[in-house]
Protein backbone atom coordinates (compact mmCIF):
# COMPACT_ATOMS: atom_id res chain seq x y z
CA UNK A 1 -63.71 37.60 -21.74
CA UNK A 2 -63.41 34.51 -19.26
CA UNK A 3 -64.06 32.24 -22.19
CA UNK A 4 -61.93 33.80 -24.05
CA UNK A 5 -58.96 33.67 -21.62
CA UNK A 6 -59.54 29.77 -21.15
CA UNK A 7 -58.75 29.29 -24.80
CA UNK A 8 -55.75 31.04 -24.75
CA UNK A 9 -54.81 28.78 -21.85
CA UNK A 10 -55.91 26.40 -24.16
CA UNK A 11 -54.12 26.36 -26.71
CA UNK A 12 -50.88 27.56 -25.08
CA UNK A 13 -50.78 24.36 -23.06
CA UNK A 14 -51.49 22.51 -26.45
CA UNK A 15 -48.18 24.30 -27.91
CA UNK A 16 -46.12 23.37 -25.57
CA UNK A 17 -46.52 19.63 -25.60
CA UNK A 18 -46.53 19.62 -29.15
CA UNK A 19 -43.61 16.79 -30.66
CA UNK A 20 -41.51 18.18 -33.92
CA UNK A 21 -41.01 16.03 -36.68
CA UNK A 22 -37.98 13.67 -36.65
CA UNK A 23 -35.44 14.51 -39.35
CA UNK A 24 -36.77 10.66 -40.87
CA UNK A 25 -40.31 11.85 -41.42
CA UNK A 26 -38.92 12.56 -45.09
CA UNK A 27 -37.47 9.15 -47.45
CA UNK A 28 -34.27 11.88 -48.48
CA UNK A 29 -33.35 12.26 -44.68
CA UNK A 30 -33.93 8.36 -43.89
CA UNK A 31 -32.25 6.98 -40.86
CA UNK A 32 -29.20 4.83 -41.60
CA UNK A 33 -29.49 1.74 -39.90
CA UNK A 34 -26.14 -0.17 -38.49
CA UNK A 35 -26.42 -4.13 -38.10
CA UNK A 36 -27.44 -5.49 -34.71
CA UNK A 37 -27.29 -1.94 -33.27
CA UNK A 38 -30.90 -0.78 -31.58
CA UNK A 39 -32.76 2.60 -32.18
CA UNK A 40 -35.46 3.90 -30.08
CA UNK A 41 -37.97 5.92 -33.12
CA UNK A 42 -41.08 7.38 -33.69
CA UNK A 43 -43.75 8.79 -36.15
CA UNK A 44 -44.90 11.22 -33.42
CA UNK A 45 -46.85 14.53 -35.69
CA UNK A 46 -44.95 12.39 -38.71
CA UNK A 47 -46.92 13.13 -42.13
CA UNK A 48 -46.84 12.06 -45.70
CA UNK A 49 -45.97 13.69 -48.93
CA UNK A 50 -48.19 12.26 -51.21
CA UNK A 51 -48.29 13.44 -55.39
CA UNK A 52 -47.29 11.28 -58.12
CA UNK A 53 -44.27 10.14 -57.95
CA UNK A 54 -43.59 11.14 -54.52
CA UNK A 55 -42.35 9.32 -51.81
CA UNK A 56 -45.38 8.17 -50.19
CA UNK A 57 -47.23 7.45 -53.57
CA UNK A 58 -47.35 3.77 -52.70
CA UNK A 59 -50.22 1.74 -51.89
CA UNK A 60 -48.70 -2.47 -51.47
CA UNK A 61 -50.47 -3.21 -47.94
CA UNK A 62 -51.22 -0.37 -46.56
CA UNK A 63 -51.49 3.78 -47.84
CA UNK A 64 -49.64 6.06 -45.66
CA UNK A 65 -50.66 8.32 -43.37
CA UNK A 66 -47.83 9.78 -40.92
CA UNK A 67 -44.69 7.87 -42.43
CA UNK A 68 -40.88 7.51 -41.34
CA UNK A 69 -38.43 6.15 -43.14
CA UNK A 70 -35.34 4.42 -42.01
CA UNK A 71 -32.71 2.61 -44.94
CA UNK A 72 -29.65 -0.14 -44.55
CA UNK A 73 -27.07 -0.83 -46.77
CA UNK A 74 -26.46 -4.57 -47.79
CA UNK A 75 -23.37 -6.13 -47.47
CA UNK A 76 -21.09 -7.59 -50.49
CA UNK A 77 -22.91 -10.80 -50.73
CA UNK A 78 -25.86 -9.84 -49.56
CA UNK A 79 -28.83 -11.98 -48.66
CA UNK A 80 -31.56 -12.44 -45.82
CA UNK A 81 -32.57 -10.01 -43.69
CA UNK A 82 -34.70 -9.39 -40.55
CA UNK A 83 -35.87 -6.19 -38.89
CA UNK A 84 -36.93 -6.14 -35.62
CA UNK A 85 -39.35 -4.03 -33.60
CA UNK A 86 -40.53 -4.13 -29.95
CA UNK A 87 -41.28 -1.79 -27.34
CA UNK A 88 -43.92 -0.35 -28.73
CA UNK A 89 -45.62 2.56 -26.67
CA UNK A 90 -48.81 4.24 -28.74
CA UNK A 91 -50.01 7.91 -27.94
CA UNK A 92 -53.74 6.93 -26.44
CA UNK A 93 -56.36 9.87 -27.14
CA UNK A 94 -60.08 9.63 -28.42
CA UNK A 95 -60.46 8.66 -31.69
CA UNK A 96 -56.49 7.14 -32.50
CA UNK A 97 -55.92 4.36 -33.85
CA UNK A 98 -53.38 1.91 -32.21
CA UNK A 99 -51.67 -0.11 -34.82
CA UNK A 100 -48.73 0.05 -37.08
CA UNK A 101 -47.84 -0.89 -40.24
CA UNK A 102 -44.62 -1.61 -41.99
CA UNK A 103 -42.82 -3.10 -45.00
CA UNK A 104 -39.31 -3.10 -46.92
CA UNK A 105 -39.07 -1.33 -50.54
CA UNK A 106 -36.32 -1.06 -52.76
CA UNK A 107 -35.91 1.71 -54.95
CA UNK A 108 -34.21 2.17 -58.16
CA UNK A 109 -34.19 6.02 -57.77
CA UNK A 110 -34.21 6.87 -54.35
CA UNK A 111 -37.04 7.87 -52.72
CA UNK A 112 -38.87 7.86 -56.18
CA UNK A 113 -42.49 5.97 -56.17
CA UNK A 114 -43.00 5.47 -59.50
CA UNK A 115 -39.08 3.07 -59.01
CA UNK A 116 -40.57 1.31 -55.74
CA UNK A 117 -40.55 -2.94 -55.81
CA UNK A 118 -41.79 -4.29 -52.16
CA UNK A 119 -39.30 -6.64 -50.95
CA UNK A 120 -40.65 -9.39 -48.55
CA UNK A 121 -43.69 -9.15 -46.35
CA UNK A 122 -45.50 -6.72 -45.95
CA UNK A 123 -47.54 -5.91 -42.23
CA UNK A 124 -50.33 -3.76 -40.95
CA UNK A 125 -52.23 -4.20 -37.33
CA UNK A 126 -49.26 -4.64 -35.76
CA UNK A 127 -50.13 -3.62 -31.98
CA UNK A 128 -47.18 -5.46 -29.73
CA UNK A 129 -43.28 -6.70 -31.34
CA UNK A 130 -43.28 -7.51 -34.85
CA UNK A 131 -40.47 -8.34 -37.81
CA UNK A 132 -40.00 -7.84 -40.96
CA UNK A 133 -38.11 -10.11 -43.03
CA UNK A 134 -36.38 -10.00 -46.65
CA UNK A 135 -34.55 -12.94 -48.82
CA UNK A 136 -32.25 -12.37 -51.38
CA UNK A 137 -31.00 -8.79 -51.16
CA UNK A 138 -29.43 -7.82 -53.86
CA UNK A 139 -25.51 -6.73 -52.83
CA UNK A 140 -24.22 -3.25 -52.03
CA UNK A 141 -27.34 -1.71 -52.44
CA UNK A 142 -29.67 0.92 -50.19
CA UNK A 143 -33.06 -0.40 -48.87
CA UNK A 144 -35.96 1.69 -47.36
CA UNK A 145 -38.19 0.49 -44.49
CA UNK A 146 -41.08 2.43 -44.00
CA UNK A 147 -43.54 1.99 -40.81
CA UNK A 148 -46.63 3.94 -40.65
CA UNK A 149 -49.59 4.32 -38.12
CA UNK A 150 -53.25 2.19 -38.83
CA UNK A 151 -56.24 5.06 -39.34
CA UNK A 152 -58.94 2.66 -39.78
CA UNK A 153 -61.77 1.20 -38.07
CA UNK A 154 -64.76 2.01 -36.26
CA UNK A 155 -64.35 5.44 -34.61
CA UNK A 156 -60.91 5.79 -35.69
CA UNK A 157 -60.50 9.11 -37.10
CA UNK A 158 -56.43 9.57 -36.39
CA UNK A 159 -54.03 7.58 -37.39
CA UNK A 160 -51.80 5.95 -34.62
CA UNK A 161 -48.41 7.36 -33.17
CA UNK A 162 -45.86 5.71 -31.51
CA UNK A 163 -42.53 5.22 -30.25
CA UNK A 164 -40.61 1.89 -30.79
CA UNK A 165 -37.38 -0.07 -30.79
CA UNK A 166 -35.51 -1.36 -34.16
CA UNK A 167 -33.05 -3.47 -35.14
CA UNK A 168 -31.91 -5.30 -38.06
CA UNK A 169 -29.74 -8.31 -38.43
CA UNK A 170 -29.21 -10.88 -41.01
CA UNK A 171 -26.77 -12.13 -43.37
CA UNK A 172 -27.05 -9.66 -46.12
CA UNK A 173 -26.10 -6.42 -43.80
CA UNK A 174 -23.90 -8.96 -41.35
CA UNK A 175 -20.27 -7.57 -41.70
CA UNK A 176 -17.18 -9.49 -40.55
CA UNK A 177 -15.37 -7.71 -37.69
CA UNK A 178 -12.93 -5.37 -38.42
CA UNK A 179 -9.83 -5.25 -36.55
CA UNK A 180 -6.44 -3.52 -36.39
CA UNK A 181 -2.74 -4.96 -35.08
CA UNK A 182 0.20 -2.89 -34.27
CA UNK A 183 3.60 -3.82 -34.85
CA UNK A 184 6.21 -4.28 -32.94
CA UNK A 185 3.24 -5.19 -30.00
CA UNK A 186 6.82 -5.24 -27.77
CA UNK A 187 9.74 -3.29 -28.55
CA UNK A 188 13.25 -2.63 -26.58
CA UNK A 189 14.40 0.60 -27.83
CA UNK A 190 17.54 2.96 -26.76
CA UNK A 191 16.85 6.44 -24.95
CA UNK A 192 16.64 8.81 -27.51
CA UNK A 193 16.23 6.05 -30.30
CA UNK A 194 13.61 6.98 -32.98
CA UNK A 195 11.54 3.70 -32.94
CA UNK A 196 8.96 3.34 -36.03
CA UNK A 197 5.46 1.13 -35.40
CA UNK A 198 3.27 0.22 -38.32
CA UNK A 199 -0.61 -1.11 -38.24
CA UNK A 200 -2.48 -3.13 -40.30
CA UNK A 201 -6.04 -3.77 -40.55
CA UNK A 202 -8.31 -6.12 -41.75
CA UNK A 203 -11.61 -6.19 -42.96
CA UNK A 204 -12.07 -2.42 -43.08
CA UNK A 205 -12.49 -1.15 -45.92
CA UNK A 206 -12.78 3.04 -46.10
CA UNK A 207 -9.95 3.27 -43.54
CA UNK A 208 -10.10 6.63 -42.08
CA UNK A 209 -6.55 8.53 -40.28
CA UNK A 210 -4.29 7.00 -38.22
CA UNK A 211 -4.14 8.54 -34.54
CA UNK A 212 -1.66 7.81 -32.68
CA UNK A 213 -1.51 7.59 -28.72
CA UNK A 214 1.65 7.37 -25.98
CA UNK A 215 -0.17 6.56 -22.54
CA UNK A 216 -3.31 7.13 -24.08
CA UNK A 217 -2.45 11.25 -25.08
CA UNK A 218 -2.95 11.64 -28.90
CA UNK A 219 0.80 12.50 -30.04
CA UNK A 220 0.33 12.29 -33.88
CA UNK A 221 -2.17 11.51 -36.73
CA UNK A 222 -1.36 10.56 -40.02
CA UNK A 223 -2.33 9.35 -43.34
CA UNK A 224 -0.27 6.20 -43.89
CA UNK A 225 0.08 3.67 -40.75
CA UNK A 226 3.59 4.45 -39.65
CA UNK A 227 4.39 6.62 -36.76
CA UNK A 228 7.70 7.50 -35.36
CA UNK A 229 9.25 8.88 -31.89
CA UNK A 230 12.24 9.42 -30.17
CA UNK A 231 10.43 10.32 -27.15
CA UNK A 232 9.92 6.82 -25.77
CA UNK A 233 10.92 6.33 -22.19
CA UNK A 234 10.67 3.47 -20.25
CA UNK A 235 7.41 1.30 -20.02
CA UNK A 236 5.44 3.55 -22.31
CA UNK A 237 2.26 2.29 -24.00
CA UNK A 238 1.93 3.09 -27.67
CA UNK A 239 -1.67 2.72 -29.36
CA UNK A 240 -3.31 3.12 -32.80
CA UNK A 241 -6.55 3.93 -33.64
CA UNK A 242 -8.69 4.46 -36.84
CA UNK A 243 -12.18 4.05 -38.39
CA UNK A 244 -13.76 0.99 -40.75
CA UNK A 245 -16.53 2.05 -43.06
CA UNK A 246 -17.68 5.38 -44.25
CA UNK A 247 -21.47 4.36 -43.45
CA UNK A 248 -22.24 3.04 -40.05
CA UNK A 249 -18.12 3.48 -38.79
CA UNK A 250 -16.67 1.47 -36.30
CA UNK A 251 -13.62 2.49 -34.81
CA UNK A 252 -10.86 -0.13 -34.20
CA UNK A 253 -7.82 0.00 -31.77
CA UNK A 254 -4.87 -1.94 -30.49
CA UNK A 255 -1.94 -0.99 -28.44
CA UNK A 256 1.48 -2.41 -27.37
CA UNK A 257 2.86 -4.27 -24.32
CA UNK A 258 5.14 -1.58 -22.05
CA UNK A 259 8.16 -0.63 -23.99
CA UNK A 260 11.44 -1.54 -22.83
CA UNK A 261 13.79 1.23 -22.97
CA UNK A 262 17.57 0.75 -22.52
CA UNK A 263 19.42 3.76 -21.25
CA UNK A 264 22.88 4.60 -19.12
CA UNK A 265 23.70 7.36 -16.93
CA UNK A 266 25.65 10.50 -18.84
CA UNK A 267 26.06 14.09 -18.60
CA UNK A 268 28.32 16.56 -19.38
CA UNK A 269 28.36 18.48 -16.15
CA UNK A 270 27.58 22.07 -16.01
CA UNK A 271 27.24 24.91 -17.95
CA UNK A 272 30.21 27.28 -17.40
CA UNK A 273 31.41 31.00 -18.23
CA UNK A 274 34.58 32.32 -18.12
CA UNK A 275 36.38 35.16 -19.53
CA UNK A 276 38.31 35.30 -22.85
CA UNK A 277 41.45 33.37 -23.23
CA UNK A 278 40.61 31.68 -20.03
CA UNK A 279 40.31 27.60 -19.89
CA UNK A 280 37.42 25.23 -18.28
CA UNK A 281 37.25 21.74 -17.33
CA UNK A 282 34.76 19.91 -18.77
CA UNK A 283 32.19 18.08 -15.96
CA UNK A 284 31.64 14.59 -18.10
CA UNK A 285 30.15 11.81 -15.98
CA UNK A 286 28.81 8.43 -17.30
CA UNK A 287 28.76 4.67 -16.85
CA UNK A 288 29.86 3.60 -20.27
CA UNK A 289 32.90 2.44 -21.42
CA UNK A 290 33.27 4.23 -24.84
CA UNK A 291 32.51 8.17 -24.92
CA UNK A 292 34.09 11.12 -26.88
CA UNK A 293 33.62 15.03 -26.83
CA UNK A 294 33.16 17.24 -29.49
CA UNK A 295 34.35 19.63 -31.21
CA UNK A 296 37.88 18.78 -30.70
CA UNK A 297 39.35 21.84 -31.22
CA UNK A 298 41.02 23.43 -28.17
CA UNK A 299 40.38 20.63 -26.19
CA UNK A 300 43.44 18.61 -24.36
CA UNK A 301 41.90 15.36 -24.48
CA UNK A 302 38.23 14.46 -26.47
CA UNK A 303 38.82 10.84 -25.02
CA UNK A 304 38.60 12.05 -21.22
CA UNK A 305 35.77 12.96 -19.30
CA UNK A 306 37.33 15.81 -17.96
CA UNK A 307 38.99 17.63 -20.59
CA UNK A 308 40.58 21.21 -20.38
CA UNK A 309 38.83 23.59 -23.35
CA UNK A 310 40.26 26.69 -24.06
CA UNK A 311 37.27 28.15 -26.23
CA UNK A 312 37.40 31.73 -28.20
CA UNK A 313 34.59 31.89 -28.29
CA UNK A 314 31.16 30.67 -26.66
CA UNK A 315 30.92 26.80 -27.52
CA UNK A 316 29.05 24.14 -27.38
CA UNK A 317 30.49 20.82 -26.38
CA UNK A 318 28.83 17.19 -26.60
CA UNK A 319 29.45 14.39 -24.95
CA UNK A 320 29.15 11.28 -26.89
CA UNK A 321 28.49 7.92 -25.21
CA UNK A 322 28.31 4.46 -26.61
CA UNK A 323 27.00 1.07 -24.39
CA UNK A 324 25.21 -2.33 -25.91
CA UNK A 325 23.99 -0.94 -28.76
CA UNK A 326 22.78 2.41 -27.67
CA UNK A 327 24.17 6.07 -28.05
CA UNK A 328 23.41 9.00 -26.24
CA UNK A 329 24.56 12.23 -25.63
CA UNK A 330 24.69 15.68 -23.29
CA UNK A 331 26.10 19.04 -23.91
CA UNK A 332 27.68 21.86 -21.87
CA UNK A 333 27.90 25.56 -22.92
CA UNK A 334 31.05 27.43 -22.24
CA UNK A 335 30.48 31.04 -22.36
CA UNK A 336 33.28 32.91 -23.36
CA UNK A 337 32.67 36.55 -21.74
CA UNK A 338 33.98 39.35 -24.29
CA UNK A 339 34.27 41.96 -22.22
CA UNK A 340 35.23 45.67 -24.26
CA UNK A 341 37.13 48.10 -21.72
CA UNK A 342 36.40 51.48 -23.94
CA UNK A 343 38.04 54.62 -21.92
CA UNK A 344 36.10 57.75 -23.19
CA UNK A 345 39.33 60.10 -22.91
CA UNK A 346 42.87 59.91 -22.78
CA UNK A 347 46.02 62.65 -22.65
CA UNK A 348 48.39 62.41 -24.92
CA UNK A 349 51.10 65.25 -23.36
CA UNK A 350 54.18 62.70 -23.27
CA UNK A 351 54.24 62.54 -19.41
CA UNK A 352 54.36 58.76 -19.70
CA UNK A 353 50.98 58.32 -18.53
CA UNK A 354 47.60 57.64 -20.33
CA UNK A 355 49.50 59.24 -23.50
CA UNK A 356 47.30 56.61 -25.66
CA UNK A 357 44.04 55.44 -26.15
CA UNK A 358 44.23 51.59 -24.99
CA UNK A 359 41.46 49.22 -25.10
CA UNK A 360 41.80 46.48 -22.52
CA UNK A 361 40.31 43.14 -24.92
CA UNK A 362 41.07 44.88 -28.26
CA UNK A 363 43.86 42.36 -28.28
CA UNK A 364 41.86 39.46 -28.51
CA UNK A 365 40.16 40.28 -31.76
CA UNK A 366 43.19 40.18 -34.63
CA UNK A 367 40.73 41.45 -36.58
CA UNK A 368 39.42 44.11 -35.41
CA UNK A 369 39.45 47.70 -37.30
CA UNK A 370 39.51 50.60 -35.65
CA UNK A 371 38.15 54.08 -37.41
CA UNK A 372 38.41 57.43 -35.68
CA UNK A 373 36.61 60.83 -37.13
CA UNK A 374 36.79 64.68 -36.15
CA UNK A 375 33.50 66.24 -35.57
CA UNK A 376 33.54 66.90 -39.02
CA UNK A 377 33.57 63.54 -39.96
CA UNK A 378 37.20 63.41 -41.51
CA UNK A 379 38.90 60.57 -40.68
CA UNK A 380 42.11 60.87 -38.49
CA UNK A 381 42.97 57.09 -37.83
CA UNK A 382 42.64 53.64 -38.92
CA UNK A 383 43.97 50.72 -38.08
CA UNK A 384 43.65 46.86 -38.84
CA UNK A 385 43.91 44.96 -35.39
CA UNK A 386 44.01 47.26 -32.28
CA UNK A 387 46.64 46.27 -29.19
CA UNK A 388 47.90 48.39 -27.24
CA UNK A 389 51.19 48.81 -29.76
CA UNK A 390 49.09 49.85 -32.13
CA UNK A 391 46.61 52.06 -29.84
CA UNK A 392 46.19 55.83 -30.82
CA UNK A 393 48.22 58.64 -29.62
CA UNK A 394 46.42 61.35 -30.63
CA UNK A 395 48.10 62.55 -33.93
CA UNK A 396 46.71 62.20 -37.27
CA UNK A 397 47.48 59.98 -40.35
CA UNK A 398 50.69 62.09 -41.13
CA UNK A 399 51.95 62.18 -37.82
CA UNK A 400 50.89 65.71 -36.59
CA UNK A 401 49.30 65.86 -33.33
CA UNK A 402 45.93 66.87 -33.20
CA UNK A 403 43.85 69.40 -31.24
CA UNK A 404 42.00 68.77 -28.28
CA UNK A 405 38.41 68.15 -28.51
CA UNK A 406 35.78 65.44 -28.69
CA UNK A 407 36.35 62.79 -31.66
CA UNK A 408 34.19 59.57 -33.00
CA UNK A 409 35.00 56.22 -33.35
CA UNK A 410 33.59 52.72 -35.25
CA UNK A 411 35.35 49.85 -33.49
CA UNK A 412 34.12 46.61 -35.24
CA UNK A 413 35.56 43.44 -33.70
CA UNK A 414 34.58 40.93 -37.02
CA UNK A 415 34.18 38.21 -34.66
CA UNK A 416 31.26 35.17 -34.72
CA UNK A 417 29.00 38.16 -33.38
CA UNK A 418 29.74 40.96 -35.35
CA UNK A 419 30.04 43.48 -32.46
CA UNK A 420 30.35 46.90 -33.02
CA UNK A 421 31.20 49.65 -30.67
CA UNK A 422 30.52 53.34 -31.60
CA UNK A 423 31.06 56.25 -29.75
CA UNK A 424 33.07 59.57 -28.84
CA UNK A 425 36.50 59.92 -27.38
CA UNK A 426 38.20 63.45 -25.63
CA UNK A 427 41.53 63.70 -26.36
CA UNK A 428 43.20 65.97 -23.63
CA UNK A 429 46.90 68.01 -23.76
C-alpha cells in the first residue's frame, strides 16, 4: 500500500509540471514571423508527424524528432535573409540530448513533404546562438523554418528541448516604413463650423479603417479617410489612426497641431412664457456687428437685439450673428400659455347673469368648433368659432329652450396642437 501511494505521488507531481504543445508544433499552425521583431519559442513535449507526404517526411540534415515550425512572408523584391537565434536554455535530465537543429524549406504546397526544396544552410549541433541564412528568396512568397532537438550520441536516448529567442531580418522580408499624414496638420475654424480632415498614407498597402480621435477619445471610424465635426472648440487635437498590412500589421498614426477656433460672444437671452396674446422682449446679447432674428413674423424689429414678439403660439426664435468670417447662432423659446377656462354649468333664466355658457380663451382660437349633445347623443348646438357673442344660451338649434339637465360637449380648438376638450355641462333654470 505505501508503495503504492508513492506512485501516485509520483506521477501526480509528474502531471503537473508537464508543458502542452505550442500551437507551432504543427507546419498548418506555423508561427508568422514579423521582420526584426523577437520571439521567445520552444519545442518543449513538441513531436513529429511523420507518413509520406507529411510534414515532417523530410530528411536534408537532420530527421525530426520533436519539430516546430515558424514561416515569414518575403517582401516584393525579395532577396537575402537571416534568422537569428540566441538564448538558448535546454531542459537538462538523464539521457537528453542538448543540441538543436534547424534549416529553411520552401514549399510549393504548404506543409506538403513530397513539395519541400531546402533553401540555404542547413544546421544541426547547434548548442549556444546560431543563424540561418537564405539568398535569393523568391518574392511574395511563404517560407517555413523548422528547428528540431539532436537525439543522438552516446547515451542519448531523448531528443533535446529547449526554449530560445528568434528573429529574422534581411532584405527580402525588410519592408519600408509605413506612415500616415493628416491634413490640415493646423486649422483655424469658426465655432460651430463643420471642418473636414483627410489622411493619406504611404507605403501601406491592406489599409485597414480609419479611427478617428479628438483629445485622444475615439469620435468616429470610417471607411474612406475623411472625417468631419462641428464640435471643434478651441485648441483641440485631432488624430488618425489605421493599420498597414494584413500579415504582421503595424498600426500608423499622426495628429494635428491645437486647433484654432474663432468664436464671439452671443445669446439670445432667456427662455420666456407668457400668456396668449401677450408680448415678450427678446434678451439678444452679442459682440458682433451684423445679427438678425428669426422668424420675422410678429416681431417689431428682426434687426434689434431686443425686439418685441407677439407670438400665437409657442415659438422658437434664433438669433443670427455674423463677425470675420464666422456665423453663429442662439435661440429662445417663447411659450405661449393656452389656458381653456371651461365652466361646468351655467343658468340660463334671463336674470342677466351667467345666462350663457362663456369660455374665457375660446376667443383666441377663430377656429374653433364647438358641438353640444343631450344624453342621448342628439346634437343641440354647433358653432364655428366660439366668443362669448356666439356662446350658448341654452336653447336648441330652432331656438326653443331646452330642459335642465346634464349635456356633452366636443370643443376642438384646430390650432398647431390639435387640442380637444370633452366633457359635460349642467344647464340650470
Amino acid at each position: 500500500m505505501r508503495i503504492l501511494c508513492c506512485i501516485l505521488v509520483t506521477v501526480i507531481c509528474v502531471c503537473g509540471v508537464a508543458r502542452a504543445q505550442e500551437s507551432y508544433n504543427n507546419c498548418v499552425s506555423a508561427l508568422e514571423l514579423c521582420p526584426n521583431s523577437n520571439y521567445t519559442v520552444n519545442n518543449l513535449n513538441a513531436n513529429i508527424t511523420f507518413c509520406p507526404g507529411c510534414e515532417d517526411d523530410f530528411n536534408f540534415c537532420f530527421t525530426p524528432q520533436n519539430s516546430i515550425w515558424l514561416s515569414f512572408a518575403t517582401n516584393s523584391t525579395g532577396g537575402a535573409v537571416q534568422v537569428d537565434f540566441s538564448s538558448l536554455i535546454f531542459e537538462i535530465s538523464t539521457g537528453q540530448d542538448t543540441e538543436l537543429q534547424a534549416t529553411i524549406i520552401e514549399a510549393i504546397a504548404p506543409c506538403d513533404a513530397t513539395t519541400y526544396t531546402q533553401i540555404g544552410n542547413c544546421l544541426s549541433n547547434e548548442t549556444g546562438s546560431f543563424s540561418l541564412n537564405a539568398a535569393g528568396l523568391t518574392p511574395n512568397t511563404t517560407y517555413y523554418i523548422v528547428i528540431d532537438g539532436d537525439n543522438a550520441g552516446v547515451g542519448i536516448n531523448e531528443p533535446a528541448e529547449c526554449t530560445f529567442d528568434v528573429i529574422i531580418s534581411g532584405v527580402g522580408i525588410d519592408r519600408p516604413p509605413s506612415s500616415i499624414a493628416i491634413s490640415p496638420t493646423s486649422a483655424n475654424v469658426c465655432l460651430q463650423e463643420t471642418a473636414t480632415f483627410n489622411a493619406s498614407v504611404s507605403d501601406c498597402p491592406d489599409t485597414g479603417n480609419y479611427q478617428w480621435f479628438i483629445n485622444g477619445t475615439l469620435v468616429s471610424t470610417t471607411v474612406t479617410p475623411n472625417f468631419q465635426t462641428s464640435d471643434l472648440v478651441q485648441g483641440d487635437l485631432v488624430s488618425v489612426e489605421t493599420s498597414c498590412y494584413s500579415l504582421c500589421s503595424e498600426i500608423v498614426s499622426a495628429a494635428t497641431s491645437p486647433i484654432t477656433v474663432n468664436s464671439f460672444p452671443i445669446s439670445a437671452g432667456p427662455d420666456q412664457t407668457i400668456n396668449i396674446g401677450e408680448s415678450a422682449v427678446l434678451g439678444g446679447a452679442t459682440s458682433a456687428t451684423t445679427f438678425q432674428w428669426t422668424p420675422t413674423f410678429n416681431v417689431s424689429n428682426p434687426l434689434n437685439l431686443n425686439p418685441i414678439v407677439t407670438p400665437a403660439q409657442t415659438t422658437t426664435y434664433t438669433l443670427t450673428a455674423m463677425q470675420n468670417g464666422c456665423t453663429l447662432t442662439d435661440q429662445a423659446t417663447i411659450t405661449v400659455s393656452t389656458t381653456i377656462d371651461i365652466p361646468n354649468s351655467f343658468s340660463p333664466n334671463s336674470d342677466g347673469a351667467n345666462d350663457t355658457w362663456v369660455i374665457h380663451g375660446a376667443e383666441l382660437y377663430p377656429d374653433a368648433s364647438m358641438n353640444i349633445y343631450s344624453r342621448w347623443g342628439q346634437p343641440v348646438f354647433q358653432s364655428r368659432g366660439y366668443p362669448e357673442t356666439k356662446a350658448w344660451d341654452g336653447t336648441s338649434e330652432r331656438g326653443k329652450p331646452l330642459a335642465d339637465g346634464v349635456y356633452y360637449y366636443v370643443f376642438e380648438l384646430h390650432d398647431a396642437d390639435e387640442q380637444v376638450f370633452k366633457g359635460s355641462v349642467t344647464l340650470i333654470r
